[in-house]
N, C-alpha and C. Protein backbone atom coordinates (compact mmCIF):
# COMPACT_ATOMS: atom_id res chain seq x y z
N UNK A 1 1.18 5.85 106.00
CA UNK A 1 1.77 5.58 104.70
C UNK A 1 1.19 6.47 103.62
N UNK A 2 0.62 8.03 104.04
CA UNK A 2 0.68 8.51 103.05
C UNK A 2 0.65 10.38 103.18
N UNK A 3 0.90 10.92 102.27
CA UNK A 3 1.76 12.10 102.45
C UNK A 3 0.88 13.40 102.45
N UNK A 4 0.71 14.28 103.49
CA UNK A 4 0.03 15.26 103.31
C UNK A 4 0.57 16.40 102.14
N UNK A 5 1.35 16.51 101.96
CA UNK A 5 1.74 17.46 100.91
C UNK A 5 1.44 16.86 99.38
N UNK A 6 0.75 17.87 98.63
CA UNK A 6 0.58 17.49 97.01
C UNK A 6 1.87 17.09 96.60
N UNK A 7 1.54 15.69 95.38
CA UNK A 7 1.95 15.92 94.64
C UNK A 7 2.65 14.70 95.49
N UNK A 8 3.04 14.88 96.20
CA UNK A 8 4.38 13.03 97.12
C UNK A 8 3.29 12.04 97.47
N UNK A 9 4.13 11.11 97.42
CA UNK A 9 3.78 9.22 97.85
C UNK A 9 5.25 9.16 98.71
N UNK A 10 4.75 7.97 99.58
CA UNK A 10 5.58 7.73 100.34
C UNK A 10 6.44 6.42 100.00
N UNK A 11 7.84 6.82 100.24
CA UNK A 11 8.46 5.73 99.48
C UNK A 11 9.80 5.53 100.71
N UNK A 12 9.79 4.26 100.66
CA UNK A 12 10.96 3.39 101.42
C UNK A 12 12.53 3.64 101.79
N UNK A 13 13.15 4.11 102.69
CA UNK A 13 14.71 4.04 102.27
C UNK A 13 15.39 3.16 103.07
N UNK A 14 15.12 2.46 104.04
CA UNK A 14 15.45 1.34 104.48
C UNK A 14 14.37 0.63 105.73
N UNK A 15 14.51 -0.05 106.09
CA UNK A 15 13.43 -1.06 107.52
C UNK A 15 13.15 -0.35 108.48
N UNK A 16 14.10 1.35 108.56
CA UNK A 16 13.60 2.06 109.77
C UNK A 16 13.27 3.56 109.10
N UNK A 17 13.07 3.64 108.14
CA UNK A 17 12.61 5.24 107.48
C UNK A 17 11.95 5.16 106.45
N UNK A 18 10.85 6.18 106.26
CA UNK A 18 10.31 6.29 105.05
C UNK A 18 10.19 7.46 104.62
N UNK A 19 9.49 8.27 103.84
CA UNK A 19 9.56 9.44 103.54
C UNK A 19 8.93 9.48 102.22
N UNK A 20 8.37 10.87 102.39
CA UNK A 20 7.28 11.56 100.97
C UNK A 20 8.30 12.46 100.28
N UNK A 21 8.53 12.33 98.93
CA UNK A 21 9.27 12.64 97.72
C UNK A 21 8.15 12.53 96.46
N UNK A 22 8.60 13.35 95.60
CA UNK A 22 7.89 13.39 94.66
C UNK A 22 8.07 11.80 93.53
N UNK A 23 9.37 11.64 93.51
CA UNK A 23 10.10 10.59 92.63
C UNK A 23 10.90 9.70 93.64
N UNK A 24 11.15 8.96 93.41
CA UNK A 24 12.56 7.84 93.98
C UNK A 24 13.15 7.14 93.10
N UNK A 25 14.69 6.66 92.89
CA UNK A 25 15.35 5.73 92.13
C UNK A 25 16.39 5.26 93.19
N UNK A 26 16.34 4.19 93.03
CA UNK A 26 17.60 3.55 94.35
C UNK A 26 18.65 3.78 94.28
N UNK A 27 19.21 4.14 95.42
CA UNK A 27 20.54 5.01 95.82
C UNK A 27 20.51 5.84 96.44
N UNK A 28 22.06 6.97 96.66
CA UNK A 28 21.84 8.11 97.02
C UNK A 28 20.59 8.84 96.73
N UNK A 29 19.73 10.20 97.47
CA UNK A 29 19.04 10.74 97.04
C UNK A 29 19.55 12.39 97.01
N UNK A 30 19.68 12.99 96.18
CA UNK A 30 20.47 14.25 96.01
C UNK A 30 19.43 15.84 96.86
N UNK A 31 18.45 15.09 96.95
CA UNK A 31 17.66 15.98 97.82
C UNK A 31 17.51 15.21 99.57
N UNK A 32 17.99 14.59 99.93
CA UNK A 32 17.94 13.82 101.32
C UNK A 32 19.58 14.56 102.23
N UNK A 33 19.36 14.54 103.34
CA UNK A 33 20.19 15.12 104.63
C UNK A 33 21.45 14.32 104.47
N UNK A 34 21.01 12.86 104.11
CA UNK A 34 22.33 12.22 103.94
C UNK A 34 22.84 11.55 102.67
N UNK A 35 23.92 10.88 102.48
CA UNK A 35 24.03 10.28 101.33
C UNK A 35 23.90 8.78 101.35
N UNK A 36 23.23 8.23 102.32
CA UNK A 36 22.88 6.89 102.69
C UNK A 36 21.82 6.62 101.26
N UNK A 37 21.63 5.60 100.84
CA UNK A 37 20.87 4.77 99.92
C UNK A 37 19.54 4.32 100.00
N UNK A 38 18.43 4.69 99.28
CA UNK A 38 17.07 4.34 99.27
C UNK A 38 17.05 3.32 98.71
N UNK A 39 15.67 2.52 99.41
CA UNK A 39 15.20 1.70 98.78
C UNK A 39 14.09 1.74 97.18
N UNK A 40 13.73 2.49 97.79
CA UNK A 40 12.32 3.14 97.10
C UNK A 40 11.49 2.33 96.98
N UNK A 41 11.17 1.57 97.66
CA UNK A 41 9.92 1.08 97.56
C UNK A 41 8.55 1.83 97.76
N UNK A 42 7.43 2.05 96.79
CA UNK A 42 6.38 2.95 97.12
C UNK A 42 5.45 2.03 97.92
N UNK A 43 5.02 2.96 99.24
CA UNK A 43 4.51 2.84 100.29
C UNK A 43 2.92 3.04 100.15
N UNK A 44 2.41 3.93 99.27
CA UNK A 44 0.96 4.38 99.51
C UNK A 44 0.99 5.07 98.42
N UNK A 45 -0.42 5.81 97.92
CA UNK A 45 -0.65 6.08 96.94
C UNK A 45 -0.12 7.80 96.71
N UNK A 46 -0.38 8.49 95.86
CA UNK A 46 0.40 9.87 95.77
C UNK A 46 -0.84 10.52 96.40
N UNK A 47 -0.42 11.51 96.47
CA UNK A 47 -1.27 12.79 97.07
C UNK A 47 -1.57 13.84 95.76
N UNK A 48 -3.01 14.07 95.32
CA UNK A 48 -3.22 14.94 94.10
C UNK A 48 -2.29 16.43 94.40
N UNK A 49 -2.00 16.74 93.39
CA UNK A 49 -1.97 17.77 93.30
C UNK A 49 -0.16 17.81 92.56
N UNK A 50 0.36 19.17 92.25
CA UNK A 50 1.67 19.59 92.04
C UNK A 50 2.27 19.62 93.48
N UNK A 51 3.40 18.35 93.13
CA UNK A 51 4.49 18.97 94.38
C UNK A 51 5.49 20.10 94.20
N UNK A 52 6.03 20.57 95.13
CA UNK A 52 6.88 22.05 94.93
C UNK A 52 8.44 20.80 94.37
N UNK A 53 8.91 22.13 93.69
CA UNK A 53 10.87 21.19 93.39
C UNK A 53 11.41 21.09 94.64
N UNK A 54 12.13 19.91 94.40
CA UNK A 54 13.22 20.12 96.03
C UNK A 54 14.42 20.20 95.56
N UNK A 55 15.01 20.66 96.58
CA UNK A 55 16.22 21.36 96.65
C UNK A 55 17.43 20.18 96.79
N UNK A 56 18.63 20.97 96.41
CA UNK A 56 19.91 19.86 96.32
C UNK A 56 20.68 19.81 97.75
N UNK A 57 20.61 18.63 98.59
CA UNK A 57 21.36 18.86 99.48
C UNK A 57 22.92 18.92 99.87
N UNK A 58 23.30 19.60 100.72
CA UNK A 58 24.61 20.46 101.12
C UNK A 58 25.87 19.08 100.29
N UNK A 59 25.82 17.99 101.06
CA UNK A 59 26.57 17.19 100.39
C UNK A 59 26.81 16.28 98.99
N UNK A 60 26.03 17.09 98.35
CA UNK A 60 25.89 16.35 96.61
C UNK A 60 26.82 17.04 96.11
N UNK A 61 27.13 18.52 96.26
CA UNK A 61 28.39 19.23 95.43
C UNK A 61 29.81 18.76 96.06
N UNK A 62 29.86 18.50 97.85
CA UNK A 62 31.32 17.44 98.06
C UNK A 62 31.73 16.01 97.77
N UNK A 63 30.31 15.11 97.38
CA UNK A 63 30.92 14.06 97.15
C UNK A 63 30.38 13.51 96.02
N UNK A 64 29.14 13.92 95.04
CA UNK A 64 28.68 13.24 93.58
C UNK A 64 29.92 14.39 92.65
N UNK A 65 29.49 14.00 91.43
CA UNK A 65 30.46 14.20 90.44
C UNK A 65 29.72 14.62 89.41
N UNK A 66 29.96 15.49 88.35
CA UNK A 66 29.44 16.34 87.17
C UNK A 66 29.04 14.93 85.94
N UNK A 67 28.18 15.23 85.38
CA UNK A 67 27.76 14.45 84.60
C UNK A 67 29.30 13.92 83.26
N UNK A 68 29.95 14.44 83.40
CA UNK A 68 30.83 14.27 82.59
C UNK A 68 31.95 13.39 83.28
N UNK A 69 32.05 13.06 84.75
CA UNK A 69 32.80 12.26 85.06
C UNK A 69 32.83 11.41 85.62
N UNK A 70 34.01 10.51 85.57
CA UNK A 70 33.69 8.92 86.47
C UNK A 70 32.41 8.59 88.06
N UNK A 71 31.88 8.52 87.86
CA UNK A 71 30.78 8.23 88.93
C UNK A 71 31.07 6.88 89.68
N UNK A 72 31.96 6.12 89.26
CA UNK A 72 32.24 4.62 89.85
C UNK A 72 32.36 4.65 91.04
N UNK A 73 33.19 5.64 91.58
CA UNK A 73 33.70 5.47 93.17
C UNK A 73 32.52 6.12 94.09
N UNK A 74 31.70 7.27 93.46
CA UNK A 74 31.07 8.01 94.24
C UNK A 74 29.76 7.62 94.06
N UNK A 75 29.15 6.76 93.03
CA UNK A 75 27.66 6.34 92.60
C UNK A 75 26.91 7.38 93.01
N UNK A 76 26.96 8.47 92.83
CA UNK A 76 26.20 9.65 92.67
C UNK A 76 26.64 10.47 91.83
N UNK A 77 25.55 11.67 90.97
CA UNK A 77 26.01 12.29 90.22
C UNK A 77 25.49 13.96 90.70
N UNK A 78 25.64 14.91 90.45
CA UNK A 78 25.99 16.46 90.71
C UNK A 78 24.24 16.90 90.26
N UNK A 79 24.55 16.21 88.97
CA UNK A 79 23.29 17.08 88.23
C UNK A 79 21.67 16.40 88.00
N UNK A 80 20.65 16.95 88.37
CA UNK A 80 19.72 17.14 88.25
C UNK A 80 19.22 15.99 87.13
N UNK A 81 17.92 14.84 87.33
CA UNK A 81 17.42 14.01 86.92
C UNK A 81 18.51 13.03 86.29
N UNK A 82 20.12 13.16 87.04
CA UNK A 82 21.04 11.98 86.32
C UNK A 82 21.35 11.12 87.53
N UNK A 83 21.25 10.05 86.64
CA UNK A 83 21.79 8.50 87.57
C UNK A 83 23.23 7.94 86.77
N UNK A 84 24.06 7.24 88.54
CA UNK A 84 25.04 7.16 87.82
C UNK A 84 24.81 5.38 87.24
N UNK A 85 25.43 5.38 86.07
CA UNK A 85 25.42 4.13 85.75
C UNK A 85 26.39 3.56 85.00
N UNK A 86 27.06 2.14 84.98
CA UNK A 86 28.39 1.50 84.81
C UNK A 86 28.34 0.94 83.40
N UNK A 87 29.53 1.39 83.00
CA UNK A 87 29.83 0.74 81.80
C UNK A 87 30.57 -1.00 82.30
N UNK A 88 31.49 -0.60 83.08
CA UNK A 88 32.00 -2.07 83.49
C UNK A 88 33.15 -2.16 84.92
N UNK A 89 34.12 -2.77 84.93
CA UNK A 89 34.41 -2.83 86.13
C UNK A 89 35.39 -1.08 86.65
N UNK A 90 35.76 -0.79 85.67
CA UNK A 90 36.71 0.41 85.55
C UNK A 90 36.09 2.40 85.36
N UNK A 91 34.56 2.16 84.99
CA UNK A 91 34.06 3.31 84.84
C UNK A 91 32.16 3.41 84.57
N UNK A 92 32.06 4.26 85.21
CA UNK A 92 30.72 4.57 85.04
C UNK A 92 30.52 5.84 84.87
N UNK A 93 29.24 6.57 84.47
CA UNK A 93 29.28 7.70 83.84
C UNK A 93 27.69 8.38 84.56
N UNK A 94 27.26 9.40 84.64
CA UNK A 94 26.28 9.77 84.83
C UNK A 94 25.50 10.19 83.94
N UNK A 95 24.04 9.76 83.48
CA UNK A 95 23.16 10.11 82.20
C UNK A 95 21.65 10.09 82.87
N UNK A 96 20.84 10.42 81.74
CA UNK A 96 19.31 10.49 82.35
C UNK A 96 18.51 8.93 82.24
N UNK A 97 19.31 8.43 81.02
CA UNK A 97 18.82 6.68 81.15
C UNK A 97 20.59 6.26 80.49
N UNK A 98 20.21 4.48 80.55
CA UNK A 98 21.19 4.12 79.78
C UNK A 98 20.85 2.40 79.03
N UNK A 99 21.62 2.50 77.74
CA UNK A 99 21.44 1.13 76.56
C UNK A 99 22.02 0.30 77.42
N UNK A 100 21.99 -0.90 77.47
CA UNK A 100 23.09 -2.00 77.53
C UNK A 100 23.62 -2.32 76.27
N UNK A 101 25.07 -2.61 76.10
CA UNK A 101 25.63 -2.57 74.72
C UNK A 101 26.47 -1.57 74.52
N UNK A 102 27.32 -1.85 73.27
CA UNK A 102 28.13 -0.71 72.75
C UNK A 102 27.14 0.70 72.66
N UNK A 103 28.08 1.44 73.04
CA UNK A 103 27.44 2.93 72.49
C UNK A 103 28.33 3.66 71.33
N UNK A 104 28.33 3.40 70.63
CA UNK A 104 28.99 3.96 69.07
C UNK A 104 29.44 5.62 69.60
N UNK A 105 28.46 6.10 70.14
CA UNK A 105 29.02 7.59 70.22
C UNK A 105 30.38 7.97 71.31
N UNK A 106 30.50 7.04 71.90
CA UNK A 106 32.17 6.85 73.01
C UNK A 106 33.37 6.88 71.92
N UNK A 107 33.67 7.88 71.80
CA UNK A 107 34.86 8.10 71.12
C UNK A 107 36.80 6.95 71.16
N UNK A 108 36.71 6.86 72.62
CA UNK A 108 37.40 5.91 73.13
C UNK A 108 37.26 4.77 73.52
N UNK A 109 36.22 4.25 74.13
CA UNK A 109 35.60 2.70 74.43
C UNK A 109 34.33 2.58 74.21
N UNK A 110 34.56 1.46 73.08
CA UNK A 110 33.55 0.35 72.98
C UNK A 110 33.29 -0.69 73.65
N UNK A 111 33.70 -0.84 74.77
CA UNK A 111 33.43 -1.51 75.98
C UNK A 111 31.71 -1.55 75.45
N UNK A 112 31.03 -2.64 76.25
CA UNK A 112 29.67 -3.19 76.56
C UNK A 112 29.43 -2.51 77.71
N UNK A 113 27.86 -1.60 77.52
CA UNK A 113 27.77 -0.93 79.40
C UNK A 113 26.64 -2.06 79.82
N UNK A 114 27.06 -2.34 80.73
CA UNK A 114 26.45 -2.66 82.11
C UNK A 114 24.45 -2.06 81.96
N UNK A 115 24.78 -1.11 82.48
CA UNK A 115 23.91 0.02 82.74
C UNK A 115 23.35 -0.26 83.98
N UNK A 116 24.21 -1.15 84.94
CA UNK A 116 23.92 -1.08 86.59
C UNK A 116 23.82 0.31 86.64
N UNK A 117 22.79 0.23 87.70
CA UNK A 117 22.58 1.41 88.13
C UNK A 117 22.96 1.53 89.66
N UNK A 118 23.87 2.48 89.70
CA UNK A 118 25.00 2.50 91.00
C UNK A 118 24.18 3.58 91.70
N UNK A 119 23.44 4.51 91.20
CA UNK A 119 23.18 5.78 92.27
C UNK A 119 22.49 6.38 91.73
């Protein structure tokens, strides 16, 4: 339960895998082989040092979506440190965090977000 490479801790993605990453947030992982869903539960403590960046894997550009669009169906997003997260039953959006509540700056809906975090 813990990671020879600087810089990773070992963190959870389901009852039969674990794995050393620098970060985890539950869901897809845009650097992982597949688009199956982490747990993230942290496993052990980090390893000193700088970890290297990881890379985007092959299937994040066929099936997540650009920060600018509906993320509902795909609960993954395209771009780099964004999670997708729901305004309500009809749309979710991809951002780096999100309010619960109106967001005044939505030009078209004042809908209440959620801010489930789908991916």
């Amino acid at each position: 339960r813990c990671c020879q490479d600087a810089g990773l801790a070992c963190f959870q993605k389901n009852s039969g895998w674990a794995g050393c990453k620098t970060m985890c947030s539950d869901g897809p992982d845009p650097t992982d082989a597949d688009n199956l869903p982490w747990k993230c539960k942290q496993l052990g403590g980090r390893t000193p040092g700088v970890a290297p960046a990881p890379t985007t894997a092959d299937w994040v550009s066929k099936l997540c979506v650009a920060k600018s669009e509906n993320c509902l169906s795909s609960g993954c997003c395209r771009d780099p440190g964004h999670t997708c997260f729901q305004q309500d039953t009809e749309f979710a959006m991809c951002a780096h965090v999100c309010s619960k509540g109106v967001h005044l700056e939505d030009p078209d809906n004042w809908n209440n977000w959620t801010c489930k975090q789908l991916g």
